[in-house]
C-alpha atoms as a PDB file:
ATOM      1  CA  UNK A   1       1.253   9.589  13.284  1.00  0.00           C
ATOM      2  CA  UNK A   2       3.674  12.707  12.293  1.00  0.00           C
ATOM      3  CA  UNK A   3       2.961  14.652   9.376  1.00  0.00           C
ATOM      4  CA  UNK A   4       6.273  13.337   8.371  1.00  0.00           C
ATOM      5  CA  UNK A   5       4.941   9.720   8.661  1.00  0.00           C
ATOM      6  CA  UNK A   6       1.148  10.606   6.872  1.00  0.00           C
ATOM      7  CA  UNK A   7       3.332  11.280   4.140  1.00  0.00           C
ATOM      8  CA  UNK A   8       5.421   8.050   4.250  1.00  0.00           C
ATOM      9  CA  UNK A   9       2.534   6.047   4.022  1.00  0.00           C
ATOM     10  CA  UNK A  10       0.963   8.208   1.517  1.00  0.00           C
ATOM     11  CA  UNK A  11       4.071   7.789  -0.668  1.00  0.00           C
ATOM     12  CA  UNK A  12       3.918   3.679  -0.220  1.00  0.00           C
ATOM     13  CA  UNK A  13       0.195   3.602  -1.155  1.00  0.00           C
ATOM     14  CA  UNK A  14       1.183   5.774  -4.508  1.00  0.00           C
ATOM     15  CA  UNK A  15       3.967   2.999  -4.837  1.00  0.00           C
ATOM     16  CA  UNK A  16       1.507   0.094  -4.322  1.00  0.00           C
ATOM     17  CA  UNK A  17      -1.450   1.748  -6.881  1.00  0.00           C
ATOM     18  CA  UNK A  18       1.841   2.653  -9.343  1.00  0.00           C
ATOM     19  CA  UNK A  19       3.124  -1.014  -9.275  1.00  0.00           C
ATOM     20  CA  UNK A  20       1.353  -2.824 -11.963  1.00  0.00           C
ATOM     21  CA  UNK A  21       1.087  -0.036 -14.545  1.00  0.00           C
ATOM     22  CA  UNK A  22      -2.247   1.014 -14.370  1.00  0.00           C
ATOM     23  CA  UNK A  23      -4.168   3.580 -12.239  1.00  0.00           C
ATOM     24  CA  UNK A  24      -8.222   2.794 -12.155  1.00  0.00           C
ATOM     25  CA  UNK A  25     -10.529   5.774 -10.700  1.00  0.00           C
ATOM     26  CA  UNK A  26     -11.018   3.620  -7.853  1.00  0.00           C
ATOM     27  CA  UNK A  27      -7.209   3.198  -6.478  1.00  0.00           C
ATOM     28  CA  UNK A  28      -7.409   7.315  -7.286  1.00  0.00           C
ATOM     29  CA  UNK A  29     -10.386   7.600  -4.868  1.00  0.00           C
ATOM     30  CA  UNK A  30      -8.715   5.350  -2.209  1.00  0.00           C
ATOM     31  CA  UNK A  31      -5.640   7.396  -2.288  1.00  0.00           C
ATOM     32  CA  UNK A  32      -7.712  10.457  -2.148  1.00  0.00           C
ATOM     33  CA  UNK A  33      -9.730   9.336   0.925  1.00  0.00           C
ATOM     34  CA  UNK A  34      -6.018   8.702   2.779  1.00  0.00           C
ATOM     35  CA  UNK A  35      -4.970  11.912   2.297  1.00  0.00           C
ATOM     36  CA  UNK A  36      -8.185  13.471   3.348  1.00  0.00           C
ATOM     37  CA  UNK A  37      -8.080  11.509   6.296  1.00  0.00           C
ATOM     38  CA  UNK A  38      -4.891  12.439   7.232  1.00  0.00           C
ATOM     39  CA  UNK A  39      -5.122  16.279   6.422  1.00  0.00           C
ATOM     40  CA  UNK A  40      -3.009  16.359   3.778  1.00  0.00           C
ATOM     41  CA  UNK A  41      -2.888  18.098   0.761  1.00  0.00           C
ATOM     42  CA  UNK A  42      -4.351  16.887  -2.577  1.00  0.00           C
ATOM     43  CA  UNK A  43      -0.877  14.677  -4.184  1.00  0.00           C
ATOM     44  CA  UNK A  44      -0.974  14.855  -7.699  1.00  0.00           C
ATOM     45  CA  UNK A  45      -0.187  11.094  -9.406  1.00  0.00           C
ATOM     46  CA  UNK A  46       3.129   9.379  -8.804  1.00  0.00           C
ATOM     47  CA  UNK A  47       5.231   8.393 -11.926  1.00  0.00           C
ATOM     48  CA  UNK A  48       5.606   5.313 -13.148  1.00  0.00           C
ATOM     49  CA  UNK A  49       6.746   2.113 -10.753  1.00  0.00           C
ATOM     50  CA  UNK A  50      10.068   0.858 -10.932  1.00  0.00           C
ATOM     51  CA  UNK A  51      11.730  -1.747  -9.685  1.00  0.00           C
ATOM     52  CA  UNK A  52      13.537   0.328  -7.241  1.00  0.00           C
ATOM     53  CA  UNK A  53      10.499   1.660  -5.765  1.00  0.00           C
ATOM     54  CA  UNK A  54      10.399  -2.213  -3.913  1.00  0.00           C
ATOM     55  CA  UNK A  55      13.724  -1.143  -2.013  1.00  0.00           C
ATOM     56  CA  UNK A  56      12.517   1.988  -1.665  1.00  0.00           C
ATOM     57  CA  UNK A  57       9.146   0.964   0.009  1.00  0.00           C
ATOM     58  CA  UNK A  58      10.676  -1.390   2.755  1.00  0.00           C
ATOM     59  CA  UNK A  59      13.146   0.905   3.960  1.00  0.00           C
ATOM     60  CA  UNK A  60      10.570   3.361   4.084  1.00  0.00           C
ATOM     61  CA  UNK A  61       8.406   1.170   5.902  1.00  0.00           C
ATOM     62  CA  UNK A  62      10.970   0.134   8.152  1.00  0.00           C
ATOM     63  CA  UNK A  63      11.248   3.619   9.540  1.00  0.00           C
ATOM     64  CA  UNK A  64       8.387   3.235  10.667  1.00  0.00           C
ATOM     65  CA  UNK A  65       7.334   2.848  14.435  1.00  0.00           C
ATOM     66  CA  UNK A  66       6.506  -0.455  14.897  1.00  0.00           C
ATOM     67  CA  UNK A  67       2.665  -0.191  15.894  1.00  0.00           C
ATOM     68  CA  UNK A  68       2.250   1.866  12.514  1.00  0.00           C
ATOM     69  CA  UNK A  69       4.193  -0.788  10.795  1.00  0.00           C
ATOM     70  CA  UNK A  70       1.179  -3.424  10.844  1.00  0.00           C
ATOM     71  CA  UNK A  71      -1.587  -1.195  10.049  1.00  0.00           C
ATOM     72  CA  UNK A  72      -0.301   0.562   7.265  1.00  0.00           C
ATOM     73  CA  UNK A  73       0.592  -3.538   5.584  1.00  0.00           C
ATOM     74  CA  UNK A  74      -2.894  -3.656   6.422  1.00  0.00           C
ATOM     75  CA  UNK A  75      -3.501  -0.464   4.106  1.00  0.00           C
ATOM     76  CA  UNK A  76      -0.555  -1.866   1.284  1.00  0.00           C
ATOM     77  CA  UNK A  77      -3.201  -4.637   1.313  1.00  0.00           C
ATOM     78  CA  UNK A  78      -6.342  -2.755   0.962  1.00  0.00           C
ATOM     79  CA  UNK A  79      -4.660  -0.329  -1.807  1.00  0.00           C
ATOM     80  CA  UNK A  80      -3.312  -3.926  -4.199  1.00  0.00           C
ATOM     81  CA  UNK A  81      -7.040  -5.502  -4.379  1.00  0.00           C
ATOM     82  CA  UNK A  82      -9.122  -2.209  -4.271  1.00  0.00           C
ATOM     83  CA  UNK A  83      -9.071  -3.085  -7.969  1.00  0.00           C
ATOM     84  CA  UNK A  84     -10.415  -6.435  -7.179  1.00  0.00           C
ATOM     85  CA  UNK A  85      -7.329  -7.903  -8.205  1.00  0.00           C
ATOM     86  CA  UNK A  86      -3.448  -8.516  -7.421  1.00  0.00           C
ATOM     87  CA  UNK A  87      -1.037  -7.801 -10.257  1.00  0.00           C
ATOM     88  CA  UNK A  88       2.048  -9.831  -9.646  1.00  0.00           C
ATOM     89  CA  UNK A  89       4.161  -6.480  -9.397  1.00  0.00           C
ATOM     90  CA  UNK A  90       1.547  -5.942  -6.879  1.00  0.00           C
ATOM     91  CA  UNK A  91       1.739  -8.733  -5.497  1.00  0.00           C
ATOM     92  CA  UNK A  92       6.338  -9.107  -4.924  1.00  0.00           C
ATOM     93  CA  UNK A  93       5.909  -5.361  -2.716  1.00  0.00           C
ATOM     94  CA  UNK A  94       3.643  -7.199  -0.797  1.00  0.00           C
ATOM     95  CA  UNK A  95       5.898  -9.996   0.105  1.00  0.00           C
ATOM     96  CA  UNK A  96       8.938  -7.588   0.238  1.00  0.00           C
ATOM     97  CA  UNK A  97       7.559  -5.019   2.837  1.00  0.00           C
ATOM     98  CA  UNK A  98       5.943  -8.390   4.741  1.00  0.00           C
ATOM     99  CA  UNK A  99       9.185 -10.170   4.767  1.00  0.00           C
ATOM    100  CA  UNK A 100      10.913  -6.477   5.921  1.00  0.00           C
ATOM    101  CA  UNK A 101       8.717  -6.873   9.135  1.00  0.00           C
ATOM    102  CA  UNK A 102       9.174 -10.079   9.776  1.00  0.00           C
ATOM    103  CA  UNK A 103       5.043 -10.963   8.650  1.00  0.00           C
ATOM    104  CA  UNK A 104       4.843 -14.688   7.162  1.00  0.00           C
ATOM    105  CA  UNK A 105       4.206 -15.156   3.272  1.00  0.00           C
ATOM    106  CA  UNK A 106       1.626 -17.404   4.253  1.00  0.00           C
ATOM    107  CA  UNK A 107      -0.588 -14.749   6.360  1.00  0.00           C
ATOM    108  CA  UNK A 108       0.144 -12.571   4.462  1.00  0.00           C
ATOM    109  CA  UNK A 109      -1.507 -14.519   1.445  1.00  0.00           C
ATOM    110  CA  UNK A 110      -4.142 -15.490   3.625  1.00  0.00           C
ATOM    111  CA  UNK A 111      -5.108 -11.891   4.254  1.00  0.00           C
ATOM    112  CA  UNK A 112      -4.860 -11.336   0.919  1.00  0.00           C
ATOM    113  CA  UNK A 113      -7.330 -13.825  -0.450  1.00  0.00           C
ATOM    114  CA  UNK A 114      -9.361 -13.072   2.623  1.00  0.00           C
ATOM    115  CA  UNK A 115      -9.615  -9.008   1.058  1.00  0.00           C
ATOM    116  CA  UNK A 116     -10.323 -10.130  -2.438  1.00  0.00           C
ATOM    117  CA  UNK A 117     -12.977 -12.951  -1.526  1.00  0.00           C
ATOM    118  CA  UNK A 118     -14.631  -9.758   0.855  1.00  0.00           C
ATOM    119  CA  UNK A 119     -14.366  -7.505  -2.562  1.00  0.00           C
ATOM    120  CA  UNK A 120     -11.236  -5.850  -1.634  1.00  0.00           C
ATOM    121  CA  UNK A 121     -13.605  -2.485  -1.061  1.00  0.00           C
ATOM    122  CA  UNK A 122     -12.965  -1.350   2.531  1.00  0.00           C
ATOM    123  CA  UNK A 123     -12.622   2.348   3.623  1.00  0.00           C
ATOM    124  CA  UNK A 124      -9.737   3.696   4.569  1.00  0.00           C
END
């Protein structure tokens, strides 16, 4: 990946932490690890979610090239239960950026509950 596309997916892992209101210490730590991994520099906290930031996030990950596409869902999962939960906010951008690439709810859910039951604590 680009710079330009490190900071993409940095900007729809803010928008997945943002969604449901709240920001625990350890959605700041995954975030952190992201953009360490990606040599990036420190990003200071996003504002609060809106319901815009939904449309927002699947056009952004529609620009996407494809093989980039499924692994950063695959982060978009990892950064909803890192709390050990899914808010429902949470939750609706998941099924929006799935359904904007074409993934099935159900696998999608699947995965899901497959992450949480595992304890949703995964590195980056």
């Amino acid at each position: 990946m680009d710079v330009e596309e490190r900071n993409k997916v940095c900007r729809l892992i803010e928008t997945m932490i943002a969604a449901d209101g709240e920001l625990a210490d350890v959605e700041r730590e995954f975030l952190r690890r992201i953009v360490e991994r990606f040599g990036l520099p420190e990003r200071e906290d996003g504002g609060p979610f809106s319901e815009n930031d939904v449309g927002r996030a699947t056009m952004t990950l529609r620009t996407l090239a494809p093989d980039v596409q499924l692994r950063v869902m695959a982060l978009l999962v990892e950064a909803a239960v890192i709390d050990g939960r899914v808010d429902p906010k949470e939750r609706a951008l998941l099924l929006a950026s799935a359904a904007a690439l074409g993934i099935e709810a159900t696998a999608l859910e699947e995965r899901i509950a497959a992450r949480l039951r595992a304890g949703g604590s995964s590195r980056p």
